[in-house]
N, C-alpha and C. Protein backbone atom coordinates (compact mmCIF):
# COMPACT_ATOMS: atom_id res chain seq x y z
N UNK A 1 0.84 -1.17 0.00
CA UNK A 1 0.00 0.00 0.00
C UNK A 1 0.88 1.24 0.00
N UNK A 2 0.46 2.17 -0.82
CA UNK A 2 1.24 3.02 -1.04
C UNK A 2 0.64 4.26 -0.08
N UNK A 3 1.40 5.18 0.89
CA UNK A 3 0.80 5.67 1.78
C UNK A 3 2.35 7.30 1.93
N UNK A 4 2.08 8.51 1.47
CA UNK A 4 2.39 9.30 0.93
C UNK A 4 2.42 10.19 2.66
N UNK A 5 1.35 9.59 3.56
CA UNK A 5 1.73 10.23 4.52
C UNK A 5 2.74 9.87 5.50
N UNK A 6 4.24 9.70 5.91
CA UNK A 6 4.51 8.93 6.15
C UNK A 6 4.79 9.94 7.93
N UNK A 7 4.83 8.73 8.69
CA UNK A 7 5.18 9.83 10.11
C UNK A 7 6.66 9.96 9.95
N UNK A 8 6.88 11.42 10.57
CA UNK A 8 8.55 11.66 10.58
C UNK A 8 8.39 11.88 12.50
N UNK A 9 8.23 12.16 12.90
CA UNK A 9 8.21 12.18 14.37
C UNK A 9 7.36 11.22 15.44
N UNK A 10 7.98 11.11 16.56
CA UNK A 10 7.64 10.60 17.37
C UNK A 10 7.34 11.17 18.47
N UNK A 11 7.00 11.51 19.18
CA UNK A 11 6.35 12.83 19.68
C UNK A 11 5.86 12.10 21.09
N UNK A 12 6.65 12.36 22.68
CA UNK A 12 6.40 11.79 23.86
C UNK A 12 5.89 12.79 24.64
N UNK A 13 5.05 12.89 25.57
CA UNK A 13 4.50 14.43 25.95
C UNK A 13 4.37 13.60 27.48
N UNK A 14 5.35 14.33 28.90
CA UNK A 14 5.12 13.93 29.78
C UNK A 14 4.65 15.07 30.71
N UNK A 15 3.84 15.50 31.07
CA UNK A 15 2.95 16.60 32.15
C UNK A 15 2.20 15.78 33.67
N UNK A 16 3.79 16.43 34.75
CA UNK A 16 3.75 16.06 36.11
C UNK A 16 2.69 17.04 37.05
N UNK A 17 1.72 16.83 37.51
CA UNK A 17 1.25 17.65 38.35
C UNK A 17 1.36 19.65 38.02
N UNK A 18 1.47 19.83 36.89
CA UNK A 18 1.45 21.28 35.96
C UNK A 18 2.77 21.90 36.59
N UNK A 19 3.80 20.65 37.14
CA UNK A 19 4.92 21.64 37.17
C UNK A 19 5.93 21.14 36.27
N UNK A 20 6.17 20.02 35.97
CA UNK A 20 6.72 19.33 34.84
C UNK A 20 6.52 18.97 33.99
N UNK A 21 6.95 19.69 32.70
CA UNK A 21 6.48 19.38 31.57
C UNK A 21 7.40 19.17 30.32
N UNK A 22 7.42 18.08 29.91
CA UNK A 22 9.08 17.23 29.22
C UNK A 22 8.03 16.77 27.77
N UNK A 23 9.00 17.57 26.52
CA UNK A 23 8.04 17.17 25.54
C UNK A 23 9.43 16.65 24.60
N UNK A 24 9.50 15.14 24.33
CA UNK A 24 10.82 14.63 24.00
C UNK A 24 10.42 14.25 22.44
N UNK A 25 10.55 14.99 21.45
CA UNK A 25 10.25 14.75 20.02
C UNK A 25 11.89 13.47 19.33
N UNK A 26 11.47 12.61 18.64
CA UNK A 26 12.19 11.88 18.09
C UNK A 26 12.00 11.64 16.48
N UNK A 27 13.35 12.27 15.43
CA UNK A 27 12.95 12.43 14.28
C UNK A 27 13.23 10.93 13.20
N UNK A 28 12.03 10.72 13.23
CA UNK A 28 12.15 9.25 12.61
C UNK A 28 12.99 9.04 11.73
N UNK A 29 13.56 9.53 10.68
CA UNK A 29 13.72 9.54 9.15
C UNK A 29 15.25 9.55 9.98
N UNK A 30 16.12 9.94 10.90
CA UNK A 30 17.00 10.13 11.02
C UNK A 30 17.33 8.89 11.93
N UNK A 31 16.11 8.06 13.05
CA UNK A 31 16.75 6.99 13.13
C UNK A 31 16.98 5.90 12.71
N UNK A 32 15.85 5.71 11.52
CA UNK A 32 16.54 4.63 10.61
C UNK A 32 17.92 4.76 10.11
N UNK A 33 18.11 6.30 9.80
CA UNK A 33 19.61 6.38 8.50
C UNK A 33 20.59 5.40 9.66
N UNK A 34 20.62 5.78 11.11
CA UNK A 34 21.22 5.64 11.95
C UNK A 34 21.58 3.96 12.15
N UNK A 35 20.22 3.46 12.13
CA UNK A 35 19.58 1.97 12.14
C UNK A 35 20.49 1.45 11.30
N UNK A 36 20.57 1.94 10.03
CA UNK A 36 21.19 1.56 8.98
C UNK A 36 22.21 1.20 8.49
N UNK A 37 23.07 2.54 8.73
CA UNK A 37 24.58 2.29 9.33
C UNK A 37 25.19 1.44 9.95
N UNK A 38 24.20 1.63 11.43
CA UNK A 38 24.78 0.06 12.21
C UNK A 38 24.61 -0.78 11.58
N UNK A 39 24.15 -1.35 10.92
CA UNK A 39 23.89 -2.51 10.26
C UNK A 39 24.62 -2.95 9.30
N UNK A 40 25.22 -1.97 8.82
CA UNK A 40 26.44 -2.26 7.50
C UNK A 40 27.58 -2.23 8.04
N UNK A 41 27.47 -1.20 9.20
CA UNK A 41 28.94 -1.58 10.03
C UNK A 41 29.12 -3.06 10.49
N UNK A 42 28.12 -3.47 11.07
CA UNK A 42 28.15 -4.74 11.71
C UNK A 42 28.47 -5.73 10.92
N UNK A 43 27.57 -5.60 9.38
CA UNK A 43 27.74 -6.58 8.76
C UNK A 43 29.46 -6.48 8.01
N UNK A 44 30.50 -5.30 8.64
CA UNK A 44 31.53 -5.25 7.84
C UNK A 44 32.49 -5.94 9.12
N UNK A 45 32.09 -6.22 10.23
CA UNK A 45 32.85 -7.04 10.90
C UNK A 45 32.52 -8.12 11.18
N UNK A 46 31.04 -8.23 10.63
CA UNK A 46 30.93 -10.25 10.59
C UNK A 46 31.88 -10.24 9.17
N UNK A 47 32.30 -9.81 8.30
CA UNK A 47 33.05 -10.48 7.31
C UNK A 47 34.15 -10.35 7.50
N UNK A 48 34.93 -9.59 8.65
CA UNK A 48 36.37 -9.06 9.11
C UNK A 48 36.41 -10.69 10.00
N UNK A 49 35.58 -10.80 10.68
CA UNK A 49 35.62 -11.85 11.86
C UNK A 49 35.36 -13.44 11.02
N UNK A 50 34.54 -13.35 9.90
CA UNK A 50 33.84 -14.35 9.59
C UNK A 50 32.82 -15.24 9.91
N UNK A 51 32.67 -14.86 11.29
CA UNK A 51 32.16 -16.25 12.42
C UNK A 51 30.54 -15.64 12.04
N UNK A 52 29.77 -17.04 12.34
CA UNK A 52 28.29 -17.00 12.01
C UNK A 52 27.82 -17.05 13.45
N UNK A 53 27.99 -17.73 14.48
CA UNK A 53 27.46 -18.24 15.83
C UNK A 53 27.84 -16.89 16.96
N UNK A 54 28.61 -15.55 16.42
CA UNK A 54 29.08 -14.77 17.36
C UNK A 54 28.69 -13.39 17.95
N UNK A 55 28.57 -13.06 18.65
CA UNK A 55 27.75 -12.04 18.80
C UNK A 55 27.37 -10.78 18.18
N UNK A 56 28.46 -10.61 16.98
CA UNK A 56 27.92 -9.84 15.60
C UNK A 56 26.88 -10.32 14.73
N UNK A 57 26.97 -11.36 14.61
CA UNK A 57 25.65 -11.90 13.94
C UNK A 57 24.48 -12.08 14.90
N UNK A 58 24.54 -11.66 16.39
CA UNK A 58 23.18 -11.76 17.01
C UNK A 58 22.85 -10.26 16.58
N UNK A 59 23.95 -9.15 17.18
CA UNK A 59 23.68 -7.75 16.26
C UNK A 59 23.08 -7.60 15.79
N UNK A 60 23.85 -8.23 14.29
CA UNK A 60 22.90 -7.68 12.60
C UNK A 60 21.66 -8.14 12.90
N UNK A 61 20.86 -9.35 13.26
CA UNK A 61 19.77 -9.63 13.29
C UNK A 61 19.04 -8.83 14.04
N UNK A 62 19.45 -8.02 15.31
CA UNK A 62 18.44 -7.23 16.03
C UNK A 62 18.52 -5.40 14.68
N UNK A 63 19.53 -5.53 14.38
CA UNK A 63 19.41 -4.19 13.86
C UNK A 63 18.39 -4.74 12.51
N UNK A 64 18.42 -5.29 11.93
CA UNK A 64 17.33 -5.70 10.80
C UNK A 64 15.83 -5.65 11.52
N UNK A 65 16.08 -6.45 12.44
CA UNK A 65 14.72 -6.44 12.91
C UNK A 65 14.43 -5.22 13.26
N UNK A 66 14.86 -4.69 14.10
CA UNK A 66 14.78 -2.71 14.53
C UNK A 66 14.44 -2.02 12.84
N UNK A 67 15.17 -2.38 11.79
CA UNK A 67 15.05 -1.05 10.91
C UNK A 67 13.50 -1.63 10.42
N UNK A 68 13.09 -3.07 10.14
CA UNK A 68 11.78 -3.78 9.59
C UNK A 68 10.84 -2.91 10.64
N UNK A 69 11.72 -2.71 12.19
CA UNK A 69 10.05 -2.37 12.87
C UNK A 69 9.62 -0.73 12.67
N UNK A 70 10.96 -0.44 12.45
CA UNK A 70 10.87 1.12 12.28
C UNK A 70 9.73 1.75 10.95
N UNK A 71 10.49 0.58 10.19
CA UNK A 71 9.76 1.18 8.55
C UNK A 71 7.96 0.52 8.50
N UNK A 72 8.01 -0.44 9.63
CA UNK A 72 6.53 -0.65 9.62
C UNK A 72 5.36 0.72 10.50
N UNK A 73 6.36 1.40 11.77
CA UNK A 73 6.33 2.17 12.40
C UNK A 73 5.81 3.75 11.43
N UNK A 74 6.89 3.97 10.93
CA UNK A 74 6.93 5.19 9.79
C UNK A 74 5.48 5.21 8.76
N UNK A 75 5.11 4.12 8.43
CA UNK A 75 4.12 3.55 6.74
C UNK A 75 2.83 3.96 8.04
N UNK A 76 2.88 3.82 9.06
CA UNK A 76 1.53 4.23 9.45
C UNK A 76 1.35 5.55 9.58
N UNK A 77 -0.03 6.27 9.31
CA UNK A 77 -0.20 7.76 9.19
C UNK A 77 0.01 8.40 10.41
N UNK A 78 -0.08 9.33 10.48
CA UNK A 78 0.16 10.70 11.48
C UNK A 78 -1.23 9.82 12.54
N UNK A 79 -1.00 9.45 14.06
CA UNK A 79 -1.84 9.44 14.91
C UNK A 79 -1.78 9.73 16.53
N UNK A 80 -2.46 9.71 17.28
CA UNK A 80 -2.12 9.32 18.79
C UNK A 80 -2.16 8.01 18.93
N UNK A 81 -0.94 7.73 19.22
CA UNK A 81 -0.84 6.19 19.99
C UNK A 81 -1.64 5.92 21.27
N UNK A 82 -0.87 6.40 22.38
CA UNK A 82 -1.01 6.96 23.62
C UNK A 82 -1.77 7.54 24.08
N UNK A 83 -2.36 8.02 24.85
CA UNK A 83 -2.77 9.47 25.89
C UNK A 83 -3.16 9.06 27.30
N UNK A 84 -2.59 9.43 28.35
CA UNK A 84 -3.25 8.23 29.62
C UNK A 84 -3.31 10.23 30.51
N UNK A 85 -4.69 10.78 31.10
CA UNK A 85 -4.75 11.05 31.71
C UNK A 85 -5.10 11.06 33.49
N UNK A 86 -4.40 11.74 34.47
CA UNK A 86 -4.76 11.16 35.46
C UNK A 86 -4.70 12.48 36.09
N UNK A 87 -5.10 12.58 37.83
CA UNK A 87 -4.88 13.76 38.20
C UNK A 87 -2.98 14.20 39.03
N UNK A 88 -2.63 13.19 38.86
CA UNK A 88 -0.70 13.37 39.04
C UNK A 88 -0.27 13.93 37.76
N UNK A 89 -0.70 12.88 36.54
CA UNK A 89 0.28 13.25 35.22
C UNK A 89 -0.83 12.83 34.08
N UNK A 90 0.01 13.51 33.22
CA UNK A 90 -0.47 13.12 31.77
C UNK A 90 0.73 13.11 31.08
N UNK A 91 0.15 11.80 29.80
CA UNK A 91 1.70 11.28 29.17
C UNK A 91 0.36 10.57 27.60
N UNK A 92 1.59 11.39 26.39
CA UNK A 92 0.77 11.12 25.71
C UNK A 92 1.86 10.77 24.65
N UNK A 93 1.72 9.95 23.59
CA UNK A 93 2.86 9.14 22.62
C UNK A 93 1.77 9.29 21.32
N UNK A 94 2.73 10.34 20.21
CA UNK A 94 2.04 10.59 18.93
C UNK A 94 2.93 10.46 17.92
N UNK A 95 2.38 10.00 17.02
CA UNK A 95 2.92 10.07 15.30
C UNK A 95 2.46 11.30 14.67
N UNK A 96 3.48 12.01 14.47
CA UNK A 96 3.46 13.13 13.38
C UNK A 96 4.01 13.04 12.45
């Protein structure tokens, strides 16, 4: 499915009792590139090392899996995940 809106942010909104208020934005598009990298790095020292059973090859497999979850993450549109209000805090997790 072809889907043109893609989310670039991740967007964490934590509000303590109206005196703390922590709004931690995360720019998607930049942690895949990141995702990515590792992953070619890694895969340039499983071929320096060779070994299949070693803990570079447990690596590459989590970073594949991380960039698959990311890009499944991203393909969904702009939404609220999250929102949990209470009278201590509010904490809310959005796709923009």
């Amino acid at each position: 499915m072809w889907n043109r809106n893609k989310s670039t942010f991740l967007l964490v909104k934590v509000r303590v009792s109206s005196r703390f208020n922590l709004v931690f934005p995360l720019l998607l598009p930049v942690l895949e590139e990141t995702l990515e990298e590792a992953k070619d790095w890694m895969a340039f020292w499983k071929w320096i090392y060779k070994r299949e059973g070693s803990w570079i090859s447990t690596t590459c497999s989590w970073l594949q899996a991380g960039g698959d979850m990311l890009q499944e993450i991203r393909a969904l549109r702009p939404m609220d995940i999250i929102e949990v209000k209470t009278p201590e805090a509010e904490i809310a997790v959005k796709l923009k």
